[in-house]
Protein backbone atom coordinates (compact mmCIF):
# COMPACT_ATOMS: atom_id res chain seq x y z
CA UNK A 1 97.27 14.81 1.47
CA UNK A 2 95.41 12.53 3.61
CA UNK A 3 92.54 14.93 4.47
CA UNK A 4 92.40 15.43 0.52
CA UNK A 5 91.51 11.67 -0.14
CA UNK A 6 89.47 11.63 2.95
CA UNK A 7 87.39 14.21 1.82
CA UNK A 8 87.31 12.96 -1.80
CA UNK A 9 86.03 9.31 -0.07
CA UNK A 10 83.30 11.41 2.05
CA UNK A 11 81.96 12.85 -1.41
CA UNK A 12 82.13 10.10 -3.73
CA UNK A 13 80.66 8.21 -0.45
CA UNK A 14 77.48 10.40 -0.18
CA UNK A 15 76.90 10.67 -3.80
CA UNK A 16 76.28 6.77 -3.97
CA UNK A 17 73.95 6.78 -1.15
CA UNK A 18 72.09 9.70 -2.52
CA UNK A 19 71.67 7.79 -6.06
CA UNK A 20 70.99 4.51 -3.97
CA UNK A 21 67.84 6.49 -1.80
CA UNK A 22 66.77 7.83 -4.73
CA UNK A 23 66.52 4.71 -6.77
CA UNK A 24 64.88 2.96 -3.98
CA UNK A 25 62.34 5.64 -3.92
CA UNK A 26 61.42 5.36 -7.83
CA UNK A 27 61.11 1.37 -7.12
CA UNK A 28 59.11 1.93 -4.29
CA UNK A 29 56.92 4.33 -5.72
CA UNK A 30 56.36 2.11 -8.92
CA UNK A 31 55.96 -1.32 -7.11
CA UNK A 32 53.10 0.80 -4.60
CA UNK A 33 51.23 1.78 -8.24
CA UNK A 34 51.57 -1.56 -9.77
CA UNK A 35 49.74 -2.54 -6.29
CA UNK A 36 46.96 -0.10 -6.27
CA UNK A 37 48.18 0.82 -2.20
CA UNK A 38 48.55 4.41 -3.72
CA UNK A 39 45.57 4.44 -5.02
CA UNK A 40 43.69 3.08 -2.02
CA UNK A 41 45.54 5.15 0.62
CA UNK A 42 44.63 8.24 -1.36
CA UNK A 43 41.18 7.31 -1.59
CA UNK A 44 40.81 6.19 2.09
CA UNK A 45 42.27 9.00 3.11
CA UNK A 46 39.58 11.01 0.94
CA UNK A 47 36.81 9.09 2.28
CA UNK A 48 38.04 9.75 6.10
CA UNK A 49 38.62 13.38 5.88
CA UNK A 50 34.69 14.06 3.89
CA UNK A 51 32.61 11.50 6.17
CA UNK A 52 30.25 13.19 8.35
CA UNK A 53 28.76 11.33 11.38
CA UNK A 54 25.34 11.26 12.27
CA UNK A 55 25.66 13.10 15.72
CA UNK A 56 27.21 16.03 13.16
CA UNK A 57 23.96 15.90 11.06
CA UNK A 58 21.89 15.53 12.91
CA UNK A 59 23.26 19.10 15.21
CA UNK A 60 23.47 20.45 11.79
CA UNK A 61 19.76 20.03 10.91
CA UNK A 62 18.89 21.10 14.44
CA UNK A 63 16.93 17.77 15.05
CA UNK A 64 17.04 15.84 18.25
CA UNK A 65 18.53 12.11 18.70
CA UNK A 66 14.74 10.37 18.22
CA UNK A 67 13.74 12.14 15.40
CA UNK A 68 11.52 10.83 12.51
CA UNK A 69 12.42 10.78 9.40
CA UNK A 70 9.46 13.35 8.50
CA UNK A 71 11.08 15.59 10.90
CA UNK A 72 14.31 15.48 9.36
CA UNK A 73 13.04 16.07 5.92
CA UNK A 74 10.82 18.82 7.23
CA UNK A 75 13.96 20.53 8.96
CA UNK A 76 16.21 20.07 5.71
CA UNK A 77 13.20 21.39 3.53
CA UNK A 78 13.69 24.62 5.30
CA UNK A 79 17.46 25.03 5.78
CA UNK A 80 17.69 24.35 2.32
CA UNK A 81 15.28 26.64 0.96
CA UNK A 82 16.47 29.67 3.82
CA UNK A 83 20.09 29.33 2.38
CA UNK A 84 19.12 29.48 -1.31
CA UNK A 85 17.37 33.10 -0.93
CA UNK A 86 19.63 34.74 0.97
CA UNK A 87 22.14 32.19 2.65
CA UNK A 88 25.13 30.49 1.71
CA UNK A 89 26.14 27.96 -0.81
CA UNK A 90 28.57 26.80 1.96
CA UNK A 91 25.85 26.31 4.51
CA UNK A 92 22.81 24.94 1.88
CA UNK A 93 26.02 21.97 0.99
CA UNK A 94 25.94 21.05 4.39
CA UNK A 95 22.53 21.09 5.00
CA UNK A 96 22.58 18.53 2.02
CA UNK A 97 25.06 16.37 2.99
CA UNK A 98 23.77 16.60 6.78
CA UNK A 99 20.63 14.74 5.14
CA UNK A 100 22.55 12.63 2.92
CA UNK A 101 24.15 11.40 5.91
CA UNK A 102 21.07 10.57 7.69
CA UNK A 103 19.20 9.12 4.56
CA UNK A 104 21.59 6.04 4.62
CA UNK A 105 21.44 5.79 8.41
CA UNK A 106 16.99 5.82 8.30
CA UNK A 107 16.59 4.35 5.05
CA UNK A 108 17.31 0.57 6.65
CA UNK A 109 15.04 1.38 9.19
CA UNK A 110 12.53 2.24 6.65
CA UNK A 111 12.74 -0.68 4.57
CA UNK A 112 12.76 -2.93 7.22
CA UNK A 113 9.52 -1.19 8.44
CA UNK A 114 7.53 -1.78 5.25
């Protein structure tokens, strides 16, 4: 008899808890939205995992560490148009963003220049 209400206690006992976690969760979940921390983790995390660094673009493009900016152009003229006749759209995408990169790293310089 005693094992009975024990394991009646034990039951009753872990379905309160469960509905307890899982209300917590919903309110947690809706005070993060109300917040925007969702939102921003999601996107940071975005951001993190599709930033390339300049070291990567520049290896990509084949350039060295002092090259010009004509260089780099001249380099991504070529990978570009070598992977749209007979390449891959995989490769030409990184060739792209391999410049992008480096456009917003030498375009400071090259306002500051003029």
């Amino acid at each position: 008899m005693a094992a009975r209400i024990l394991a009646n206690i034990i039951v009753m006992g872990s379905g309160v808890v469960a509905r307890a976690f899982v209300q917590a969760y919903r309110q947690a979940i809706a005070n993060a939205s109300k917040n925007g921390v969702a939102q921003e983790a999601v996107q940071g995390i975005k951001r993190a995992s599709k930033t390339m660094t300049e070291a990567e673009a520049k290896q990509i493009l084949g350039v060295g560490e002092n090259a010009s900016w004509e260089e780099i152009l001249q380099r991504y003229d070529n990978l570009f148009e070598r992977n749209s006749k007979n390449g891959s759209f995989y490769l030409q995408s990184k060739v792209h963003r391999a410049k992008e990169c480096l456009e917003a790293t030498y375009k400071p310089k090259m306002e500051e220049a003029s």
